[in-house]
C-alpha atoms as a PDB file:
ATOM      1  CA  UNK A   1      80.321  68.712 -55.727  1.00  0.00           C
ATOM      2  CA  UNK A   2      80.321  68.063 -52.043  1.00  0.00           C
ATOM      3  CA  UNK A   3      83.538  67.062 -50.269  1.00  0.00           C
ATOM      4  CA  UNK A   4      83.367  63.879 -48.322  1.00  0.00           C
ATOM      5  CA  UNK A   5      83.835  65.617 -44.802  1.00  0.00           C
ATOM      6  CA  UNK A   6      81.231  67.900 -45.106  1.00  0.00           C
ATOM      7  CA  UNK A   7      82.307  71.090 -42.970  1.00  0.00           C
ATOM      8  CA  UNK A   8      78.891  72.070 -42.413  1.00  0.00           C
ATOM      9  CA  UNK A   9      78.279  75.260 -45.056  1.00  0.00           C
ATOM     10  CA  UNK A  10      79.077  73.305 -48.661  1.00  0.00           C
ATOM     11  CA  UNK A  11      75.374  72.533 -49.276  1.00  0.00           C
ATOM     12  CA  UNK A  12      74.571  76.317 -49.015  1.00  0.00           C
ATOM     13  CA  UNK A  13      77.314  77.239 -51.267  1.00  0.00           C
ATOM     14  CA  UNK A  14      76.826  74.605 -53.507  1.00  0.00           C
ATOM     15  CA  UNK A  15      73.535  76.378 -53.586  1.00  0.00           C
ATOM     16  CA  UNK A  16      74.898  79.755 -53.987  1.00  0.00           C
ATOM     17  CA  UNK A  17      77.671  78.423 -57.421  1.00  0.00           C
ATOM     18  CA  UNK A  18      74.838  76.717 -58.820  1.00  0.00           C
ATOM     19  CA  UNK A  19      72.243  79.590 -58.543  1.00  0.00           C
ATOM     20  CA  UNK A  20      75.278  82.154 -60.058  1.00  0.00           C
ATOM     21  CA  UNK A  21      75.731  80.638 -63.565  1.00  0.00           C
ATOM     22  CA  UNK A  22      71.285  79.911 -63.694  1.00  0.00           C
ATOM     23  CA  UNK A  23      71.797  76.004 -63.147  1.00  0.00           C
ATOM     24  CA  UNK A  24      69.077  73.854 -60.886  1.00  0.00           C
ATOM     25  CA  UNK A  25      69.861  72.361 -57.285  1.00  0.00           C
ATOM     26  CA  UNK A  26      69.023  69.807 -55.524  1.00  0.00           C
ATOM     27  CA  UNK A  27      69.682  67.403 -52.668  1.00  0.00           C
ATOM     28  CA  UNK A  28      69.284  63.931 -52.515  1.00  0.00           C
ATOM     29  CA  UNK A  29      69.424  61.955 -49.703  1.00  0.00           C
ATOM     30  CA  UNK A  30      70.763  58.869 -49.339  1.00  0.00           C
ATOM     31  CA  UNK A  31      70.462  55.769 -46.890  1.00  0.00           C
ATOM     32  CA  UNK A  32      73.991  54.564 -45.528  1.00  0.00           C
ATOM     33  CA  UNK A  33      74.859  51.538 -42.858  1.00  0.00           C
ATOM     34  CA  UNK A  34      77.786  51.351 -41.050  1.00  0.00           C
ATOM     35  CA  UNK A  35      78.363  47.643 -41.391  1.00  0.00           C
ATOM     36  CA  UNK A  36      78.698  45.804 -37.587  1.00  0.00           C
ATOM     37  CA  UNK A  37      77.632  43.147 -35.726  1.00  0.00           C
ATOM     38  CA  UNK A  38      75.604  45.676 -34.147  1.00  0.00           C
ATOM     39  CA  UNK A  39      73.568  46.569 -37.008  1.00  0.00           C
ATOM     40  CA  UNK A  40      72.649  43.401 -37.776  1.00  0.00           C
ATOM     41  CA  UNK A  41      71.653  42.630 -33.879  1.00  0.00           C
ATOM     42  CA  UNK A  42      69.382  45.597 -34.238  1.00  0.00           C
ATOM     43  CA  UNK A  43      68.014  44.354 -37.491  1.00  0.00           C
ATOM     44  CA  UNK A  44      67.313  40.790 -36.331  1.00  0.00           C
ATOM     45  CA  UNK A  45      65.255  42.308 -33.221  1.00  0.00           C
ATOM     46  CA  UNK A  46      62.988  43.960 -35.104  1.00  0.00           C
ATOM     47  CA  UNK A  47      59.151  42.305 -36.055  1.00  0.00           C
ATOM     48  CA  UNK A  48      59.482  41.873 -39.405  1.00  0.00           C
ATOM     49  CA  UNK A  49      62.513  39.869 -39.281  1.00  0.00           C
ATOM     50  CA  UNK A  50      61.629  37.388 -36.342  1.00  0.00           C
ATOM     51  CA  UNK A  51      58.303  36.681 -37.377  1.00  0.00           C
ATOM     52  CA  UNK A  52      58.407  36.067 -41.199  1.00  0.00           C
ATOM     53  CA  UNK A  53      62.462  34.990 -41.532  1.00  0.00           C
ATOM     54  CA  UNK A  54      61.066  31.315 -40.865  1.00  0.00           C
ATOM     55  CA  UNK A  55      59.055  31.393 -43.996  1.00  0.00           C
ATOM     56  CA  UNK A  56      62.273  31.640 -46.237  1.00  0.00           C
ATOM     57  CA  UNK A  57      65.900  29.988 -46.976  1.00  0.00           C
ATOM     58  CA  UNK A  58      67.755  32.721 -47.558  1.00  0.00           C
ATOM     59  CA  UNK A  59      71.249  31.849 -49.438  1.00  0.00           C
ATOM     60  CA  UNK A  60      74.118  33.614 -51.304  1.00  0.00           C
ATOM     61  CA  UNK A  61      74.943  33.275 -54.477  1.00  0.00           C
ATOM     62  CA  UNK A  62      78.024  34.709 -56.212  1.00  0.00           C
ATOM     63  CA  UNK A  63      81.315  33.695 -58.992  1.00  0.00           C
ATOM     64  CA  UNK A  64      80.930  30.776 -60.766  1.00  0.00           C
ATOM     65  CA  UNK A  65      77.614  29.537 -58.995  1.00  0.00           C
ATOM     66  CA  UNK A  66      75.602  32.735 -61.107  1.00  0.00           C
ATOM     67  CA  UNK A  67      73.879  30.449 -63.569  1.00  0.00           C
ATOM     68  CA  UNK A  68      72.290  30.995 -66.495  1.00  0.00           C
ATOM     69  CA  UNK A  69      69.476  29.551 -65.224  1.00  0.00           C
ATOM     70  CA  UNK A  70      69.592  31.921 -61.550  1.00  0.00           C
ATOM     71  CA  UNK A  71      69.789  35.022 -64.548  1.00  0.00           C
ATOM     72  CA  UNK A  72      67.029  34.520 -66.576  1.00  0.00           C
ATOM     73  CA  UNK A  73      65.425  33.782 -62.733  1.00  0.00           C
ATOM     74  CA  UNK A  74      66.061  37.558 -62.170  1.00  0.00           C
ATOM     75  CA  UNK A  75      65.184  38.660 -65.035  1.00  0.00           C
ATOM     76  CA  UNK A  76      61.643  37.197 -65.142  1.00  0.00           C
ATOM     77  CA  UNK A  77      60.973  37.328 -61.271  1.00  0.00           C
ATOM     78  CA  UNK A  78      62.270  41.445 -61.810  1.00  0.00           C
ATOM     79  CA  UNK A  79      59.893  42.096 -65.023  1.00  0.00           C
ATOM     80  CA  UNK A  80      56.831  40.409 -62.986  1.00  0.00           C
ATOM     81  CA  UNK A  81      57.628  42.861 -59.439  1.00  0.00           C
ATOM     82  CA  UNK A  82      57.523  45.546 -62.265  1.00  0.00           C
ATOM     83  CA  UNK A  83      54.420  45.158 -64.023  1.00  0.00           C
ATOM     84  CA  UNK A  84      56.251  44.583 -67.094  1.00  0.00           C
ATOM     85  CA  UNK A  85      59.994  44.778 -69.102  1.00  0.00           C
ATOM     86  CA  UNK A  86      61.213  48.422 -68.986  1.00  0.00           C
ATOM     87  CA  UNK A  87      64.660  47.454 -69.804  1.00  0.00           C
ATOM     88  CA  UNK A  88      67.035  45.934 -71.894  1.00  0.00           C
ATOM     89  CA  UNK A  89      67.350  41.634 -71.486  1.00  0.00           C
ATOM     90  CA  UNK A  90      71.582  42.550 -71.692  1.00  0.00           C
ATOM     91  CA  UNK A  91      70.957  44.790 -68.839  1.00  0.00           C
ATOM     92  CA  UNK A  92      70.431  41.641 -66.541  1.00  0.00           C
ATOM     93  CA  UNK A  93      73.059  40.048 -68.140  1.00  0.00           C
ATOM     94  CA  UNK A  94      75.566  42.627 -67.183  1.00  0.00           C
ATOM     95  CA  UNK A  95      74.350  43.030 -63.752  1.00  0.00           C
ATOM     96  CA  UNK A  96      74.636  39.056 -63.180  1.00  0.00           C
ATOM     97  CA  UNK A  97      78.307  39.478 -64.896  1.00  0.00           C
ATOM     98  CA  UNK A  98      78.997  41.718 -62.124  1.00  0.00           C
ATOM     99  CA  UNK A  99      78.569  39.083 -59.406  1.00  0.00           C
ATOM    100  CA  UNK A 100      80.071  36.299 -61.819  1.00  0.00           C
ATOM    101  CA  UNK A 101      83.319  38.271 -61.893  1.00  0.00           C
ATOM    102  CA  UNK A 102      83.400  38.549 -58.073  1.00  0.00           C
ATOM    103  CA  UNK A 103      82.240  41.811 -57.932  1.00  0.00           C
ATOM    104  CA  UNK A 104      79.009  41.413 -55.609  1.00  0.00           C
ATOM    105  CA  UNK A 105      76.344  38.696 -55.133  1.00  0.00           C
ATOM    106  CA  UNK A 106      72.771  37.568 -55.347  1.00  0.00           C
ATOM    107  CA  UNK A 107      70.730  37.200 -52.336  1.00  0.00           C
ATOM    108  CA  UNK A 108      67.998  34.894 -52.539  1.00  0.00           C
ATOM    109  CA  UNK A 109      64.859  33.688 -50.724  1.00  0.00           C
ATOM    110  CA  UNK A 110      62.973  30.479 -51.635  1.00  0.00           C
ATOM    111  CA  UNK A 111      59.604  30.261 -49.780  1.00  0.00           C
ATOM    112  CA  UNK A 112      60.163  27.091 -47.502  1.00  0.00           C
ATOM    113  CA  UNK A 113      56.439  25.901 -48.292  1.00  0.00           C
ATOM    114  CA  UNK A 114      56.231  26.229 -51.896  1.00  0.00           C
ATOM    115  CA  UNK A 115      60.059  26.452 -52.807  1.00  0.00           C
ATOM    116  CA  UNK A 116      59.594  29.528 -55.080  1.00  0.00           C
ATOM    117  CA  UNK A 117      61.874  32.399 -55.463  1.00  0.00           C
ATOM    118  CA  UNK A 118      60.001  34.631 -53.614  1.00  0.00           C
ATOM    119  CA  UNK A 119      62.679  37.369 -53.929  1.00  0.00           C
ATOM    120  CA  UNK A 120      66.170  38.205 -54.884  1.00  0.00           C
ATOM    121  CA  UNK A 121      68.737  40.985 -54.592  1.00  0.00           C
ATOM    122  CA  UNK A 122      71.797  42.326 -55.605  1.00  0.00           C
ATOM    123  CA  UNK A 123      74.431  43.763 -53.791  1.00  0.00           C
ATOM    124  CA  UNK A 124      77.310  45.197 -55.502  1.00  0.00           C
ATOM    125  CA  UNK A 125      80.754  45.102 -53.747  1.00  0.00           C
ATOM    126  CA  UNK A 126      84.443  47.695 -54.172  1.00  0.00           C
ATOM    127  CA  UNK A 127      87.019  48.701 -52.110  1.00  0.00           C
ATOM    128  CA  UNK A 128      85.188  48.150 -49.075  1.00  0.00           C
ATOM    129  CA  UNK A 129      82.037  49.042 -49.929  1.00  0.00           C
ATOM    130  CA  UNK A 130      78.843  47.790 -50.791  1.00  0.00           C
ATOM    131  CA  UNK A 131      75.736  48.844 -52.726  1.00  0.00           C
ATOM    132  CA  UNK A 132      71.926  48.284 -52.680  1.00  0.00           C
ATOM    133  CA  UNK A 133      72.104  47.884 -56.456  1.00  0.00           C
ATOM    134  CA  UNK A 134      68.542  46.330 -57.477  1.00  0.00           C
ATOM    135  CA  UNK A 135      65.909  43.812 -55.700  1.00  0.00           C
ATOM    136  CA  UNK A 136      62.962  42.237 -56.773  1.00  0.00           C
ATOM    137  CA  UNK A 137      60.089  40.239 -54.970  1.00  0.00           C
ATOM    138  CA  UNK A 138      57.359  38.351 -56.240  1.00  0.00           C
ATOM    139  CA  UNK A 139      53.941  40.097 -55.770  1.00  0.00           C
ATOM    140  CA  UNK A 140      52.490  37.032 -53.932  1.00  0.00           C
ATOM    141  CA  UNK A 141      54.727  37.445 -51.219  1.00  0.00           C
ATOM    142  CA  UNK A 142      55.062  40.690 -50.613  1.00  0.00           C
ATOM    143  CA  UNK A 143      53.179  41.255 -47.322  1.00  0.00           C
ATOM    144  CA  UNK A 144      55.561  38.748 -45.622  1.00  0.00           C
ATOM    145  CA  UNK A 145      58.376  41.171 -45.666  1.00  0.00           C
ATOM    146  CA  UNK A 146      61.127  39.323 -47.868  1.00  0.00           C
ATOM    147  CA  UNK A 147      62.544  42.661 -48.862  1.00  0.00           C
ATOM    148  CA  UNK A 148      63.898  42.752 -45.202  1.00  0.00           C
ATOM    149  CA  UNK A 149      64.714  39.125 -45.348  1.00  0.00           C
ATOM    150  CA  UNK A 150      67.635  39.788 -48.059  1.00  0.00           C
ATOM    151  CA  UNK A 151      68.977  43.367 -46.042  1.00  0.00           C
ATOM    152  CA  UNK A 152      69.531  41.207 -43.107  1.00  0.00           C
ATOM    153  CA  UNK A 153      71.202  38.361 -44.786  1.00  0.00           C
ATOM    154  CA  UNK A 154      73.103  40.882 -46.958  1.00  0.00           C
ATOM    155  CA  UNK A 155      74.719  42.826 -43.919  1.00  0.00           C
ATOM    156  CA  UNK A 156      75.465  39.095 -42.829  1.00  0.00           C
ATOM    157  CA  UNK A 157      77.465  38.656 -45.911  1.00  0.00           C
ATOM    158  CA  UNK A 158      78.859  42.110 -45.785  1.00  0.00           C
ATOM    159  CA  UNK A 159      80.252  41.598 -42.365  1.00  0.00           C
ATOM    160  CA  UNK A 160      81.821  38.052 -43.487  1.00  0.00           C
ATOM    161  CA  UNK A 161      83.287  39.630 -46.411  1.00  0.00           C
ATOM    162  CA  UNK A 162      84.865  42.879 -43.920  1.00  0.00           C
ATOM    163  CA  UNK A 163      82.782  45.433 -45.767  1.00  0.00           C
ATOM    164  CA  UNK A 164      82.383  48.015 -43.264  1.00  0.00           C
ATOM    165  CA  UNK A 165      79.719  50.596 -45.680  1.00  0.00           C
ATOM    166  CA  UNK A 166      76.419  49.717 -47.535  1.00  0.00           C
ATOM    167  CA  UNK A 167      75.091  52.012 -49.363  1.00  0.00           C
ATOM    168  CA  UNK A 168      71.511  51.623 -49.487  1.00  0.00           C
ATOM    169  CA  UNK A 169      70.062  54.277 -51.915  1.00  0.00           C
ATOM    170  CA  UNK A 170      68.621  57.469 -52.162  1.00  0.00           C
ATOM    171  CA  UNK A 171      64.882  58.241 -50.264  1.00  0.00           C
ATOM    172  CA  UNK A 172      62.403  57.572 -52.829  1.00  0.00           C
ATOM    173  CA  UNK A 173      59.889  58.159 -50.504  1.00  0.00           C
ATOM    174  CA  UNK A 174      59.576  61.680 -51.320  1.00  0.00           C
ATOM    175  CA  UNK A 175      58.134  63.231 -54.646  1.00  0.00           C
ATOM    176  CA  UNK A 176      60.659  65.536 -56.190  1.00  0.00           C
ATOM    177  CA  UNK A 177      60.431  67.822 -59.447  1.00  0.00           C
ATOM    178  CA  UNK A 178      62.554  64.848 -61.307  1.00  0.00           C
ATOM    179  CA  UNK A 179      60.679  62.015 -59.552  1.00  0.00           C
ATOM    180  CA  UNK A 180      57.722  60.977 -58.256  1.00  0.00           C
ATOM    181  CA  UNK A 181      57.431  58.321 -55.637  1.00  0.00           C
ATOM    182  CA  UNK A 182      55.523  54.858 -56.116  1.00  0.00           C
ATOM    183  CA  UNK A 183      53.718  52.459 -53.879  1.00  0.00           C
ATOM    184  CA  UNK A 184      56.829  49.855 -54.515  1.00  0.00           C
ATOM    185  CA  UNK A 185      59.795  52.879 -53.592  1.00  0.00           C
ATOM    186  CA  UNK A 186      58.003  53.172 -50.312  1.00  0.00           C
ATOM    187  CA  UNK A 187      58.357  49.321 -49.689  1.00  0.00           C
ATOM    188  CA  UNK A 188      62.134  49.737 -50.478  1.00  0.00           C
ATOM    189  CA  UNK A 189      61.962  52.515 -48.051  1.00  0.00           C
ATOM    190  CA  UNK A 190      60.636  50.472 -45.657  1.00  0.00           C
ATOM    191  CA  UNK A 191      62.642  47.226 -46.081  1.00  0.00           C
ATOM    192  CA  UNK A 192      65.607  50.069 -45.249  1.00  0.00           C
ATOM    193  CA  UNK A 193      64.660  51.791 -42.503  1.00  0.00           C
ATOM    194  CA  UNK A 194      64.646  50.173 -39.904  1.00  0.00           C
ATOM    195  CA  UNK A 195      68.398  49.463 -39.834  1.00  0.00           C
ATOM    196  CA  UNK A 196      70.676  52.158 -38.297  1.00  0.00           C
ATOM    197  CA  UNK A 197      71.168  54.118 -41.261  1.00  0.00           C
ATOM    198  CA  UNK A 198      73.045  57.549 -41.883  1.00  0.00           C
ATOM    199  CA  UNK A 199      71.655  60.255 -43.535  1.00  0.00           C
ATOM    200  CA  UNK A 200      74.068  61.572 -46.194  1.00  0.00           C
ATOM    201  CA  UNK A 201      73.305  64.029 -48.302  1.00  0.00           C
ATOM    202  CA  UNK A 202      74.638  64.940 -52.128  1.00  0.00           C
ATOM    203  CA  UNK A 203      73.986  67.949 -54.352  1.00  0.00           C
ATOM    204  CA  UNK A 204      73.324  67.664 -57.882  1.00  0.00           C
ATOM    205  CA  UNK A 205      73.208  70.111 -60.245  1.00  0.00           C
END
């Protein structure tokens, strides 16, 4: 509904239309990164990066090198960050299609002392742009930050691959009338933000 180069009044009159014919509004807010070497400087400083990113290899995994074996991976280490199987198995399927076909890839971390997955993520890639497009990390490791682990080594890959945007999500941080927020959105919330991140906002109606 918005246009792209927001002129700085189409939120309020997106308002107004939607109010005029009795349909709901609302914003969401989303979490962009302008992809640089900057960015990923600034992520690298920060704590949770250069005191836990020795506990992991991190590695990318993409085309033909998504196995069968790295799906059903996802798929299990996903339903156990979850507390349980909320979706269909051929939903994993297609997502690992997507990076088989060249459209995105995996991230992974392996704990250097036990050589478990201790997370994964994927990143979905078009036209020069990239998105956050789902992540999972095993509940045993979760206080050692791995979430961040995979952003940095993500934006790493984005910059290789001359993506310039990564789009990391809405907030989920915030309870809305559709949605309710959960202990695990705030530690995606946190595994974003502390990378330079623009604000952008959409309306839905």
């Amino acid at each position: 509904m918005i246009p792209p180069m927001n002129q700085g009044n189409e939120t309020e009159r997106v308002a107004r239309v939607a109010s005029e014919h009795n349909y709901l509004y609302f914003p969401l807010s989303f979490h962009e990164v302008n992809v640089s070497p900057n960015a990923l400087e600034a992520a690298r400083t920060h704590y949770d990066y250069k005191h836990f990113s020795s506990f992991f290899t991190i590695t990318v995994t993409t085309g033909s090198e998504v196995t069968d074996v790295l799906e059903e991976t996802y798929f299990k280490l996903h339903t156990k960050d979850a507390g349980g199987q909320f979706r269909s198995r051929l939903s994993y399927k297609k997502q690992a299609d997507i990076a088989r076909q060249g459209m995105g890839f995996y991230v992974v971390a392996r704990h250097n002392e036990s050589s478990n997955v201790a997370g994964m993520a994927l990143i979905n890639c078009y036209k020069g742009a990239a998105y956050y497009n789902s992540v999972a990390v095993d509940p045993v490791f979760q206080k050692l930050c791995v979430g961040y682990q995979l952003q940095c080594r993500a934006i790493e890959e984005l910059l290789r691959r001359g993506i310039l945007l990564y789009d990391l999500g809405s907030r989920e941080d915030i309870s809305t009338w559709h949605a309710l927020t959960s202990e695990k959105s705030v530690a995606l919330l946190v595994s974003r933000i502390n990378f330079p991140t623009i604000n952008r906002v959409t309306s839905t109606i």
